[in-house]
Protein backbone atom coordinates (compact mmCIF):
# COMPACT_ATOMS: atom_id res chain seq x y z
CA UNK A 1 64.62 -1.10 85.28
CA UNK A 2 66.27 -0.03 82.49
CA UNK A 3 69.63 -1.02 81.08
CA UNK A 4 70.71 2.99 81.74
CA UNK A 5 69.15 2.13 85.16
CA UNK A 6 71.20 -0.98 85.63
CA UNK A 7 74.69 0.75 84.29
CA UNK A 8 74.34 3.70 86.91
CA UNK A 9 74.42 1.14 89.56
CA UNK A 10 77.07 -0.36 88.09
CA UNK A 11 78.90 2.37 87.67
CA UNK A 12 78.32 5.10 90.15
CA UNK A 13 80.20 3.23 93.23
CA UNK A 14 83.01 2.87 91.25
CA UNK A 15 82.99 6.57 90.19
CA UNK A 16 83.02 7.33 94.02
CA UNK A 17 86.62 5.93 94.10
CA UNK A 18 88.95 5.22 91.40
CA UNK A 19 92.14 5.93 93.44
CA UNK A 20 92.67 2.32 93.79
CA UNK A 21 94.73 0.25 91.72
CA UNK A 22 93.26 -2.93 90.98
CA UNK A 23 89.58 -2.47 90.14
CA UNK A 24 87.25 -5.34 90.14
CA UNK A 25 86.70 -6.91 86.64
CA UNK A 26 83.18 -5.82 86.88
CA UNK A 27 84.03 -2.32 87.75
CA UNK A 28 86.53 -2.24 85.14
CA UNK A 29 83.92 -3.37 82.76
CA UNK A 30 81.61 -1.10 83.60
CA UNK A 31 84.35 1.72 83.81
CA UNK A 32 85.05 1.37 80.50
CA UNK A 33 81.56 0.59 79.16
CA UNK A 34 81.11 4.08 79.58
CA UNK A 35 84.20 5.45 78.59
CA UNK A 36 83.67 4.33 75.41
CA UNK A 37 80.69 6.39 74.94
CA UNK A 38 82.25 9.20 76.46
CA UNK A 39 84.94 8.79 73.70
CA UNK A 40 84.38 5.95 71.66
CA UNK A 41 87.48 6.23 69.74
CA UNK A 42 90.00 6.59 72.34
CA UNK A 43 88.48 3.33 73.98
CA UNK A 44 88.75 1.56 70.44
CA UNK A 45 91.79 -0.25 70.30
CA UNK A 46 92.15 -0.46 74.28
CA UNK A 47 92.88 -4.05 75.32
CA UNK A 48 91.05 -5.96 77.96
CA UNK A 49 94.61 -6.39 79.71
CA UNK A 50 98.16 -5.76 79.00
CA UNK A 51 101.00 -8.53 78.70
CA UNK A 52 101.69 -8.86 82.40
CA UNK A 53 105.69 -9.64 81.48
CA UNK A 54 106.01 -5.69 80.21
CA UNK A 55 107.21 -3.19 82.40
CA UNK A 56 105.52 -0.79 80.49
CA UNK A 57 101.97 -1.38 79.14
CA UNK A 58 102.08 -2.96 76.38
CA UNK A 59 99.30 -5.64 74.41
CA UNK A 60 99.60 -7.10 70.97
CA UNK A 61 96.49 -5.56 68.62
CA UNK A 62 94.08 -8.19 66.32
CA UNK A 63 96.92 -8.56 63.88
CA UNK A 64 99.43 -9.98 66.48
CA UNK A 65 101.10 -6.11 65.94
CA UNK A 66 102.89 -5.27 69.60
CA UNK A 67 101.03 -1.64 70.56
CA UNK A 68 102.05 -0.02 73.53
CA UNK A 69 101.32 3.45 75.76
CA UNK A 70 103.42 5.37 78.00
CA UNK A 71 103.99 4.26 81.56
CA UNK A 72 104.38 7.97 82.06
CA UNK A 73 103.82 11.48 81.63
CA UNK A 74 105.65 14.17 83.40
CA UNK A 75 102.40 16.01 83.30
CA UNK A 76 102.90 19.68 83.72
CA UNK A 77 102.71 22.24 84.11
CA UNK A 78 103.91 24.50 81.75
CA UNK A 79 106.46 27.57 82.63
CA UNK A 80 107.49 25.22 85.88
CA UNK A 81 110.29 23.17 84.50
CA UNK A 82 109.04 20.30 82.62
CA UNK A 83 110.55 20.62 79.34
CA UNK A 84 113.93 20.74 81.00
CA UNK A 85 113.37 17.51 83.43
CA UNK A 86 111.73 15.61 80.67
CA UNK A 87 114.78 15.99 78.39
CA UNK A 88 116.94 14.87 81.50
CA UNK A 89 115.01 11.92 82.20
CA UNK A 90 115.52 10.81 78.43
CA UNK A 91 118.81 10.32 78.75
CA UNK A 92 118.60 7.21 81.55
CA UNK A 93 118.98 4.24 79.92
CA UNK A 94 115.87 2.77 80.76
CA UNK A 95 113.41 5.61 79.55
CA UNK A 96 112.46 5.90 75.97
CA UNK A 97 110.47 8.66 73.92
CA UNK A 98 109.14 8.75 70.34
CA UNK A 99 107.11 10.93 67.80
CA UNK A 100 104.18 10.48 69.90
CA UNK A 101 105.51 11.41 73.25
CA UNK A 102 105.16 15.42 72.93
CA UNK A 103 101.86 14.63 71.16
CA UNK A 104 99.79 16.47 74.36
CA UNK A 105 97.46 13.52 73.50
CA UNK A 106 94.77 13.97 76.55
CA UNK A 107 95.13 17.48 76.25
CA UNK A 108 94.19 18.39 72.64
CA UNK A 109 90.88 17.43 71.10
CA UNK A 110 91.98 16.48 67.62
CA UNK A 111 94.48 14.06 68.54
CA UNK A 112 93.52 10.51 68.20
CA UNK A 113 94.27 7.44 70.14
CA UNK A 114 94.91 5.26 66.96
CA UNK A 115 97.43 7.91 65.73
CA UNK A 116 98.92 8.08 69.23
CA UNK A 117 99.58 4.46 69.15
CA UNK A 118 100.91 4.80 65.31
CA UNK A 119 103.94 6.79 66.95
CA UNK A 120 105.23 4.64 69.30
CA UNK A 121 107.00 2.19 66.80
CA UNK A 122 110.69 2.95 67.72
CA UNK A 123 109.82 2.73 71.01
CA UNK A 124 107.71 -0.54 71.09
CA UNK A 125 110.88 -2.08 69.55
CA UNK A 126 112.94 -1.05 71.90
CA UNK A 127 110.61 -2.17 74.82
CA UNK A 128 109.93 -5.52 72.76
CA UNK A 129 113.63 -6.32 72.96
CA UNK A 130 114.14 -5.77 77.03
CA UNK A 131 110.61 -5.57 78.60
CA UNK A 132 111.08 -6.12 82.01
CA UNK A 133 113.10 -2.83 82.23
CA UNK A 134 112.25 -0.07 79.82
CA UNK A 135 109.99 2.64 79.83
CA UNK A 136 108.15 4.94 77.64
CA UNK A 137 107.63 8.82 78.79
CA UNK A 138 105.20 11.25 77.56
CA UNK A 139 105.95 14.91 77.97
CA UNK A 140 102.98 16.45 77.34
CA UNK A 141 102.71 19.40 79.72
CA UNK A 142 99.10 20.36 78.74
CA UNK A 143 98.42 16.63 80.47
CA UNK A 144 97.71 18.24 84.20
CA UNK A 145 95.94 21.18 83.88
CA UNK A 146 92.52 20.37 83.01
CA UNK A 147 90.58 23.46 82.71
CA UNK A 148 87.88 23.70 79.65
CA UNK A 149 90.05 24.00 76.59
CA UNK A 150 92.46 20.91 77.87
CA UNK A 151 89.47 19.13 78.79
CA UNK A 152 87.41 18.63 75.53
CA UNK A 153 87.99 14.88 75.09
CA UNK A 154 85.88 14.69 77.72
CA UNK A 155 83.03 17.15 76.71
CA UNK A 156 82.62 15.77 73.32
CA UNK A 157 78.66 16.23 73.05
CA UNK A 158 79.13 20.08 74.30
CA UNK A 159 81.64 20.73 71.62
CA UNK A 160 80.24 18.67 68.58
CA UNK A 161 77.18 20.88 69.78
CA UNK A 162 77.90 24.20 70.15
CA UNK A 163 80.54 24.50 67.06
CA UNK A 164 78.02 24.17 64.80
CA UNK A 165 75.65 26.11 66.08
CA UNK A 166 77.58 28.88 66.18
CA UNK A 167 78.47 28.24 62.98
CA UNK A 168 74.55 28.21 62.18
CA UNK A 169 74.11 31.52 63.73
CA UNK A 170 76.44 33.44 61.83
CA UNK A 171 75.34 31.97 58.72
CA UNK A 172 71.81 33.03 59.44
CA UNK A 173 72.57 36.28 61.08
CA UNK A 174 71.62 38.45 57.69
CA UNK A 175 68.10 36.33 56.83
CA UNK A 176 66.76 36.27 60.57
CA UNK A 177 67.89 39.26 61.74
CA UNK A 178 69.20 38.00 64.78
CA UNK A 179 72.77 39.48 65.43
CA UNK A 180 74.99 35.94 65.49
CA UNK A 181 76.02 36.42 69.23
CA UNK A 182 72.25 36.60 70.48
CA UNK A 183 71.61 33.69 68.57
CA UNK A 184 75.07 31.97 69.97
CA UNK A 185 73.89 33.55 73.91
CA UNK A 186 70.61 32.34 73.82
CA UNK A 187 70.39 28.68 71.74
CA UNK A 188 74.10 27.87 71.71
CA UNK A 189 75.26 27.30 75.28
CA UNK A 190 71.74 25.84 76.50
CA UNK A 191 71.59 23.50 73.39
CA UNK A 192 75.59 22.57 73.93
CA UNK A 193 75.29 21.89 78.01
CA UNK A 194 72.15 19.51 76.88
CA UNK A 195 74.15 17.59 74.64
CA UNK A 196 76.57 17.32 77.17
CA UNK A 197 74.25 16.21 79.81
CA UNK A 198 72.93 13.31 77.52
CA UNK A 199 76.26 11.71 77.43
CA UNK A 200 76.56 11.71 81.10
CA UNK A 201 73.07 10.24 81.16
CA UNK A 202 73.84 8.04 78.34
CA UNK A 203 77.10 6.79 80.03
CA UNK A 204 76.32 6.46 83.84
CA UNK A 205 78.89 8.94 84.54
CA UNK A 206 77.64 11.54 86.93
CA UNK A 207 78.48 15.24 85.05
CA UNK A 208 80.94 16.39 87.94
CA UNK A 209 83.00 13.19 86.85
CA UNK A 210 83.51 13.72 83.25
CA UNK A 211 86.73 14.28 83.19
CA UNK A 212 90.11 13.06 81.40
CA UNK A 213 91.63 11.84 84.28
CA UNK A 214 88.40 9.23 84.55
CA UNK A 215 88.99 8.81 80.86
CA UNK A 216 92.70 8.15 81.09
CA UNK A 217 91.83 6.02 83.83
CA UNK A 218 89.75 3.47 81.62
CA UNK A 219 92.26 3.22 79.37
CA UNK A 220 95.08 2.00 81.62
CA UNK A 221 92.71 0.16 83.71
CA UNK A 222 94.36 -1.31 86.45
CA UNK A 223 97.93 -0.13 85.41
CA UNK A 224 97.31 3.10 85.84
CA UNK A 225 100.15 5.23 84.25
CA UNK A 226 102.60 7.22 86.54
CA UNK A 227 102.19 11.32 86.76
CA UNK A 228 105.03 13.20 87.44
CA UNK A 229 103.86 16.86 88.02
CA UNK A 230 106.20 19.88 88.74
CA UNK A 231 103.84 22.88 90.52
CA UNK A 232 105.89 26.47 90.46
CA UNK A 233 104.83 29.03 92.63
CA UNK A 234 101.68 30.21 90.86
CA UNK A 235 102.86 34.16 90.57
CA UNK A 236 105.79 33.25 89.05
CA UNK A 237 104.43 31.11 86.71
CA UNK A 238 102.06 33.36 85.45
CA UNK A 239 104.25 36.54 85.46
CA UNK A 240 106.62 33.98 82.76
CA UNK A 241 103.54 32.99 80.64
CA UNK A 242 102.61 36.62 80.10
CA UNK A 243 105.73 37.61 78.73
CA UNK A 244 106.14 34.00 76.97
CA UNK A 245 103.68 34.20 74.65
CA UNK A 246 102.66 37.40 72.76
CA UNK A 247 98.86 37.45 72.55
CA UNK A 248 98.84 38.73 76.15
CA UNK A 249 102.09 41.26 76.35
CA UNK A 250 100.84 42.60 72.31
CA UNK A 251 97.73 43.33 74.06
CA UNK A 252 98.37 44.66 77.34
CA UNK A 253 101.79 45.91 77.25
CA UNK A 254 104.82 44.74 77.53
CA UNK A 255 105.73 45.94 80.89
CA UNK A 256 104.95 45.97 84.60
CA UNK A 257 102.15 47.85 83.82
CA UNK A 258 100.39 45.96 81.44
CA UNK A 259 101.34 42.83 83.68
CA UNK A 260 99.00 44.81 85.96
CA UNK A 261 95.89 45.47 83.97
CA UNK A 262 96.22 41.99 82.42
CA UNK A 263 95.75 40.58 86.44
CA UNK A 264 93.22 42.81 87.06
CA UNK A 265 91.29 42.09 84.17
CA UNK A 266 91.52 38.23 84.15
CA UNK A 267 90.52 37.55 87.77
CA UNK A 268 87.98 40.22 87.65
CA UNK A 269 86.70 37.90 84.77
CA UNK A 270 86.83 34.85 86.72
CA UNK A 271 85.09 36.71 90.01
CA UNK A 272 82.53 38.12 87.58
CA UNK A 273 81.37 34.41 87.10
CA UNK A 274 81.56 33.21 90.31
CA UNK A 275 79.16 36.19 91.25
CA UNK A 276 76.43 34.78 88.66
CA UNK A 277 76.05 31.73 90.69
CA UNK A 278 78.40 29.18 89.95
CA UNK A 279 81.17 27.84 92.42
CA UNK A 280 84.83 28.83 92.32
CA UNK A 281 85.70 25.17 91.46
CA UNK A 282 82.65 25.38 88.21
CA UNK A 283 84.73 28.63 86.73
CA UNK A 284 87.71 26.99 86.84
CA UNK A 285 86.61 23.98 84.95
CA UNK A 286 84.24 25.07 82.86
CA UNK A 287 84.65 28.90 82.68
CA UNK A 288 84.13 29.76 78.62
CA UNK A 289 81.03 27.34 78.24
CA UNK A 290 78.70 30.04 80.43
CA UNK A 291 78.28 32.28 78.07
CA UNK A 292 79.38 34.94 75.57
CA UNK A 293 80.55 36.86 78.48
CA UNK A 294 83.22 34.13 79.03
CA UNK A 295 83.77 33.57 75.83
CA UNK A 296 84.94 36.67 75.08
CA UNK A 297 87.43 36.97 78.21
CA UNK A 298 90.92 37.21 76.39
CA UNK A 299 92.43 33.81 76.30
CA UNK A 300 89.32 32.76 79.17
CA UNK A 301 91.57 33.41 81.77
CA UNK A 302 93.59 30.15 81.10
CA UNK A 303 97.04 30.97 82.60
CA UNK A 304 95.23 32.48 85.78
CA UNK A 305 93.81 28.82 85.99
CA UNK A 306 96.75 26.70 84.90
CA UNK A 307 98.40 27.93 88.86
CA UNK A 308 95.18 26.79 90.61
CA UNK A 309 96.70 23.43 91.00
CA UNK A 310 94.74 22.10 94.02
CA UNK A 311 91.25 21.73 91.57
CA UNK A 312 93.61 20.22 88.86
CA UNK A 313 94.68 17.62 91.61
CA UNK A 314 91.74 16.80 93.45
CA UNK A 315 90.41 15.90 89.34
CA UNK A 316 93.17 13.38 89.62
CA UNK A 317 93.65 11.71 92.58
CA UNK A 318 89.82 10.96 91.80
CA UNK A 319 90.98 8.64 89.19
CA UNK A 320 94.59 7.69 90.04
CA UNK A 321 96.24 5.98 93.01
CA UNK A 322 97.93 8.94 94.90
CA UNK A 323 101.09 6.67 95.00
CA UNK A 324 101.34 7.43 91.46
CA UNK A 325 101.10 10.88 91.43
CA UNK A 326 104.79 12.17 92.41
CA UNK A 327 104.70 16.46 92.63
CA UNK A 328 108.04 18.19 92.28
CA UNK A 329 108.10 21.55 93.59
CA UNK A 330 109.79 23.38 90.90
CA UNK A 331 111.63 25.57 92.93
CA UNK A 332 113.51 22.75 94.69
CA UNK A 333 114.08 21.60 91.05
CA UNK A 334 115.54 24.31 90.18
CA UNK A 335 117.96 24.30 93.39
CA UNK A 336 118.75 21.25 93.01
CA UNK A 337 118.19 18.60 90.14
CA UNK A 338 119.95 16.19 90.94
CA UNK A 339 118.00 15.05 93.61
CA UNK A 340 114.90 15.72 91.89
CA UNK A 341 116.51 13.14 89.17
CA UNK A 342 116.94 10.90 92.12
CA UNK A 343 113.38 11.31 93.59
CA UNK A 344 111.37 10.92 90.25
CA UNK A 345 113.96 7.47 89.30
CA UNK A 346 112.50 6.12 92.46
CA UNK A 347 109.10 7.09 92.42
CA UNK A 348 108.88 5.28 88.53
CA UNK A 349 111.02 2.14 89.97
CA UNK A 350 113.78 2.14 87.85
CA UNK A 351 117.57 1.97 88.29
CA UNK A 352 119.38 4.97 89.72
CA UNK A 353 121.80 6.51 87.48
CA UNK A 354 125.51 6.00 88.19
CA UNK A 355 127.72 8.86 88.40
CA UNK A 356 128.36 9.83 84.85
CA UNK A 357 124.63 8.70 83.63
CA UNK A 358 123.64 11.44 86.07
CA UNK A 359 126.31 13.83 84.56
CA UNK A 360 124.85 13.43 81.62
CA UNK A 361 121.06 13.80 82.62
CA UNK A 362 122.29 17.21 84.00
CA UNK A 363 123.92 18.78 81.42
CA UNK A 364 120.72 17.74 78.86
CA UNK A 365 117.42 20.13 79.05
CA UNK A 366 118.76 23.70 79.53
CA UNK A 367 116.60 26.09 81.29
CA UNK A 368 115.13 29.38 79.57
CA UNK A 369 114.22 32.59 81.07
CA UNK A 370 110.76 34.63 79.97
CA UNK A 371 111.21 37.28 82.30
CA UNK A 372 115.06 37.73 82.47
CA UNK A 373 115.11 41.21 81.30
CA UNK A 374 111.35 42.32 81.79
CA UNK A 375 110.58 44.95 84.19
CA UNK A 376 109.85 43.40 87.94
CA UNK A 377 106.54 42.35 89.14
CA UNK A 378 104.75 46.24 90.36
CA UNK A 379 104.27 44.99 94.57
CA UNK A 380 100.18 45.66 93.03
CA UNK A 381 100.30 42.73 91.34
CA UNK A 382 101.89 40.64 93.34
CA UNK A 383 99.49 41.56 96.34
CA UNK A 384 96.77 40.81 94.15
CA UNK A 385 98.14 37.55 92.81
CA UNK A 386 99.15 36.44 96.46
CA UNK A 387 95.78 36.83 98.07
CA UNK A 388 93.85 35.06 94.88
CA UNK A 389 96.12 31.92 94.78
CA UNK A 390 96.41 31.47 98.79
CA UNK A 391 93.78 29.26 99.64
CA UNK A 392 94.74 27.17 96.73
CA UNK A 393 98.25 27.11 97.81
CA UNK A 394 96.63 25.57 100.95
CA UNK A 395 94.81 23.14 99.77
CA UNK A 396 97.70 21.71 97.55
CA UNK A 397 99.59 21.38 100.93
CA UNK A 398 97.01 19.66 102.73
CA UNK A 399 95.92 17.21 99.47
CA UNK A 400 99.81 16.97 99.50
CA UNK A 401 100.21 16.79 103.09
CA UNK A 402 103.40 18.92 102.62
CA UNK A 403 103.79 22.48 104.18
CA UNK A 404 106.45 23.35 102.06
CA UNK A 405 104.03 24.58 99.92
CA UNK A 406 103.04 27.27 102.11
CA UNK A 407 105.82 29.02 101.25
CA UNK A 408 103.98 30.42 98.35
CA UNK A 409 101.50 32.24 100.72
CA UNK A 410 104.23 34.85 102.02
């Protein structure tokens, strides 16, 4: 047997259930074994344990330096409230933010876990000087939501693969007379999902588990971080990303209209893919790495995805303890903050804010309107929209074992 041989058995049991939260110190061994050839450099400066008399997670480095990570994130997604209830949650006295903690560190390929730790400082200090109560936050919102392009820390072999190969085949294009995007179609994706595959083999990590939320996992151990998550109705998400950002409405028209043919277009993208084969679940999570086809798809259909939050979920609750994943249905956030203020307090274990504390987390965080003035939905789209999203509506009510969430579905 192998030493490969002998890490899969380590390691594939405890890839069938990471939801709890103590792991055994062999699992976590072999957990993070592999991590760190998922993503060497994230696992780098990751302690064997934190200081058990922190609060927050918290370790002091080689140089006797105190280094700490958040104890939460308030997750996503985006264009459902987070930005707002993130800035209200600063203002309790025992949560604490810092350059790093907009950094959308598992969300963005470039950013580094050394530099994430680097930007903590202010925070650290302030933990240092009362650590059986404070709290750092993350507000990343890009942190839930892990379709392809959110997702790259995991898929490092695809990506250090296929960027310079497609790289290669424009360069070559002229001498070989091979147009660049037959020699991307036909060398780049195969050679890229290889590449990919050899890290999973490498690793011990089944494919279908190489994910950030297994990554994030191995860093934190067993104190896994806290995930507060706020999940909008999915049509009204997406009708205020469209008309949020310009590269959609500059394309298809700023208007009802162009909301339209933007719908149409993007989920006749995604049912394009599913028709060549691969599962609904596959396009979701790994939709541009198919092929130029996908590529090409404006934006790869990322805000249709971003509402699909049952796939996003099931990702995590494979890797986190569903006790510490706390959704907020945005609309009853927006009804009502204050008890969402009081719910998400609870669910991270701190002290609820007295009267004027939560006067104060109220009046922080103002909410902004994308659509307040755009043309309404055409009943089209909505009909569309409805009928995509409902059995993922479902599913997020049964993983969530809430109904209210089939209020979406009418």
């Amino acid at each position: 047997m192998t030493g490969t041989d002998r890490h899969e058995q380590l390691l594939h049991p405890l890839c069938a259930d990471l939801s709890q939260v103590e792991l055994t110190p062999g699992g976590l061994r072999s957990l993070r074994a592999a991590a760190a050839i998922l993503h060497p450099e994230v696992m780098k400066p990751i302690p064997e344990s934190f200081d058990p008399d922190y609060k927050n997670p918290c370790w002091l480095d080689g140089s006797g330096m105190l280094s700490c990570l958040p104890a939460f994130y308030v997750a996503g997604v985006f264009h459902a409230g987070c930005s707002t209830l993130y800035q209200k949650l600063l203002r309790h006295p025992d949560i604490l933010s810092d350059a790093s903690s907009m950094n959308q560190m598992w969300g963005e390929e470039a950013k580094t876990m050394s530099g994430y730790l680097d930007n903590f400082n202010t925070a650290k200090q302030a933990v240092a000087r009362d650590p059986a109560r404070k709290l750092i936050a993350d507000g990343s919102s890009s942190t839930f939501a892990q379709y392809w392009s959110a997702a790259l820390k995991a898929h490092r072999g695809f990506q250090g693969t296929v960027v310079p190969c497609f790289a290669k085949c424009g360069n070559t294009a002229g001498a070989t007379q091979v147009p660049a995007a037959t020699c991307q179609e036909t060398t780049c994706f195969s050679s890229a999902h290889q590449a990919d595959l050899e890290v999973s083999r490498k690793s011990g990590i089944p494919f279908d588990r190489m994910h950030v939320p297994l990554l994030m996992r191995a860093v934190y151990g067993s104190r896994p971080p806290r995930l507060v998550v706020l999940a909008r109705n999915p049509i009204q998400r997406l009708h205020s990303a469209y008309y949020c950002y310009q590269h959609y409405h500059s394309k298809y028209g700023r208007n009802a209209q162009g909301f339209l043919a933007y719908v149409e277009e993007q989920l006749n993208a995604f049912h394009k893919c599913v028709s060549k084969g691969h599962t609904e679940r596959e396009c979701v999570l790994y939709f541009e790495t198919y092929g130029m086809e996908e590529e090409r798809v404006h934006y790869h259909a990322d805000q249709i995805f971003r509402g699909m939050y049952s796939v996003f979920l099931e990702l995590w609750l494979q890797a986190l303890p569903a006790s510490h994943i706390h959704v907020v249905k945005s609309e009853e956030y927006f009804a009502n903050a204050s008890a969402t203020i009081g719910s998400v307090v609870s669910f991270l274990g701190l002290a609820q804010p007295g009267q004027e504390q939560l006067q104060e987390m109220l009046a922080a965080g103002r909410p902004r309107s994308f659509t307040a003035g755009m043309p309404a939905m055409l009943p089209e789209a909505r009909a569309i929209l409805l009928k995509f999203y409902k059995p993922y509506n479902t599913r997020l009510a049964e993983l969530l074992h809430d109904p209210r969430y089939l209020t979406w579905n009418v």
